[in-house]
Protein backbone atom coordinates (compact mmCIF):
# COMPACT_ATOMS: atom_id res chain seq x y z
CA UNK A 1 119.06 -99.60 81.97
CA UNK A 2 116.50 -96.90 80.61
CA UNK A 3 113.42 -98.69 78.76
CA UNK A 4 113.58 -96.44 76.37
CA UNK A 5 117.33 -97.87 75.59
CA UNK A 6 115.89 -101.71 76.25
CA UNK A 7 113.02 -100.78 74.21
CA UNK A 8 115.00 -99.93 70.93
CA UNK A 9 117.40 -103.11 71.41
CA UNK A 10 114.43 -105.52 71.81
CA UNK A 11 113.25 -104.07 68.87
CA UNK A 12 116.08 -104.61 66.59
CA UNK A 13 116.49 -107.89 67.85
CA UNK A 14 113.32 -108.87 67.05
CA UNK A 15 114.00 -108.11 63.60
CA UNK A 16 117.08 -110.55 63.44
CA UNK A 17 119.73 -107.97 62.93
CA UNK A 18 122.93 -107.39 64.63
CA UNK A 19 124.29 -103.60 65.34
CA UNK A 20 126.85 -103.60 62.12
CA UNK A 21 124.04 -103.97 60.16
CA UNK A 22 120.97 -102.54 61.11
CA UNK A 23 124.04 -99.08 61.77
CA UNK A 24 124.70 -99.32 58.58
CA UNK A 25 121.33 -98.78 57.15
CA UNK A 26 120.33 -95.42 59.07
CA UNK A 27 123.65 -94.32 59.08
CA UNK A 28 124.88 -93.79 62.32
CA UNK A 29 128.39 -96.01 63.80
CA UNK A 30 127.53 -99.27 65.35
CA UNK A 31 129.45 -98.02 68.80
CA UNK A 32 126.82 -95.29 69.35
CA UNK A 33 124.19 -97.78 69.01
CA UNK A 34 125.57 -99.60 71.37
CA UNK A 35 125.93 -96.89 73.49
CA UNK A 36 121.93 -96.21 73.22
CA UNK A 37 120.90 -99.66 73.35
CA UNK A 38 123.00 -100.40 76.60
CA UNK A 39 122.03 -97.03 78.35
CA UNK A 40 125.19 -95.72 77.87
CA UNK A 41 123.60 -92.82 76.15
CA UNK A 42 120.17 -91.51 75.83
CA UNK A 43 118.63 -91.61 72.22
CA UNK A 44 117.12 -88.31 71.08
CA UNK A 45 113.75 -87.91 69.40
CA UNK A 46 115.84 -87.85 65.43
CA UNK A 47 117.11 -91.58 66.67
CA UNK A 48 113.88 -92.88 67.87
CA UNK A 49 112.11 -91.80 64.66
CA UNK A 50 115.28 -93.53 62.59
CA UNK A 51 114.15 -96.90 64.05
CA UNK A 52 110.51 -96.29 63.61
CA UNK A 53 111.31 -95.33 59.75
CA UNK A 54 113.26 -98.46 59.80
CA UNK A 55 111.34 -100.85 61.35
CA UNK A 56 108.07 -99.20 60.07
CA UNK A 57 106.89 -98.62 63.38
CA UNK A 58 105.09 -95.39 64.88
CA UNK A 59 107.26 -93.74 67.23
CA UNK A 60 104.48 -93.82 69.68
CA UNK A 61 104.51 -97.27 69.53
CA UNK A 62 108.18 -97.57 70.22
CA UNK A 63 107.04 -95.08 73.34
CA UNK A 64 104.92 -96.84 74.42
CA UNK A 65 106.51 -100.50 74.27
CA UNK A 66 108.95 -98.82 76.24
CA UNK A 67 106.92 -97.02 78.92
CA UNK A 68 108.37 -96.81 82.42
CA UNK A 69 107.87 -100.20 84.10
CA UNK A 70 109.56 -98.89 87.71
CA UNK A 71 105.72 -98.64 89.15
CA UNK A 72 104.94 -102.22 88.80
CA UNK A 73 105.43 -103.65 92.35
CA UNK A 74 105.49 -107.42 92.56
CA UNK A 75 107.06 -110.01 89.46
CA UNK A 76 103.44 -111.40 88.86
CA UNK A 77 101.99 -107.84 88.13
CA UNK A 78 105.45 -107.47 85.98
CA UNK A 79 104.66 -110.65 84.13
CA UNK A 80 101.17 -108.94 83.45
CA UNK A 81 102.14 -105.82 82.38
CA UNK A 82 104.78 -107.43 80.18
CA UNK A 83 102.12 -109.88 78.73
CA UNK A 84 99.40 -106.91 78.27
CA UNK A 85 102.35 -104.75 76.28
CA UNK A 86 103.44 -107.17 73.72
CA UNK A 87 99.71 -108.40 73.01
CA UNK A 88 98.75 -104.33 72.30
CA UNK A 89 102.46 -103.94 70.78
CA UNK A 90 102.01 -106.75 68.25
CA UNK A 91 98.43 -105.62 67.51
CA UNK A 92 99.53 -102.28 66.30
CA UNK A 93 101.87 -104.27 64.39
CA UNK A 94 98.92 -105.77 62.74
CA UNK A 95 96.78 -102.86 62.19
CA UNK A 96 100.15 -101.09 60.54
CA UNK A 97 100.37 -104.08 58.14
CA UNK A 98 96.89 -104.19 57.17
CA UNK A 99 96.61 -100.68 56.38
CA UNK A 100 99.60 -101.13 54.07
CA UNK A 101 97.90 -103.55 52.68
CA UNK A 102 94.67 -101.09 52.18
């Protein structure tokens, strides 16, 4: 599976919502969101920025959450990596809610 595709599932799931659902609410079936989140499909650019509007995310941090992990050469530099990516993923997280807040 793409990261990209793994990326935007994660993401959804993290929220708490199932395909039907979060479909529903930009508008596109639930079947081609399954498609993209199991890397059936690849999501375009209009798709990614549909789950940044809806999850209030930048689409540069979906981009990078997902960045390719292929490089990454033994499972303790994985673990890491992984670790490093969610601490600077949920920190952006932060900094977007506090400048709402501003």
């Amino acid at each position: 599976m793409k990261t990209i595709n793994e990326a935007l599932r994660l993401i959804r799931v993290f929220h708490d919502l199932n395909i039907k659902t979060f479909a529903n609410g930009i508008g596109i079936s639930p079947g081609f969101i399954s498609d993209i989140e199991n890397g059936n499909k690849n999501p375009s650019m209009e798709l990614i920025n549909k789950y940044a509007e809806y999850f209030n995310l930048n689409v540069s941090s979906i981009l990078f959450f997902s960045e390719d992990l292929d490089k990454i050469k033994n499972r303790s530099d994985f673990k890491i990596n992984i670790r490093n990516k969610m601490l600077k993923f949920l920190k952006l997280i932060e900094d977007s809610a506090i400048e709402k807040e501003d």
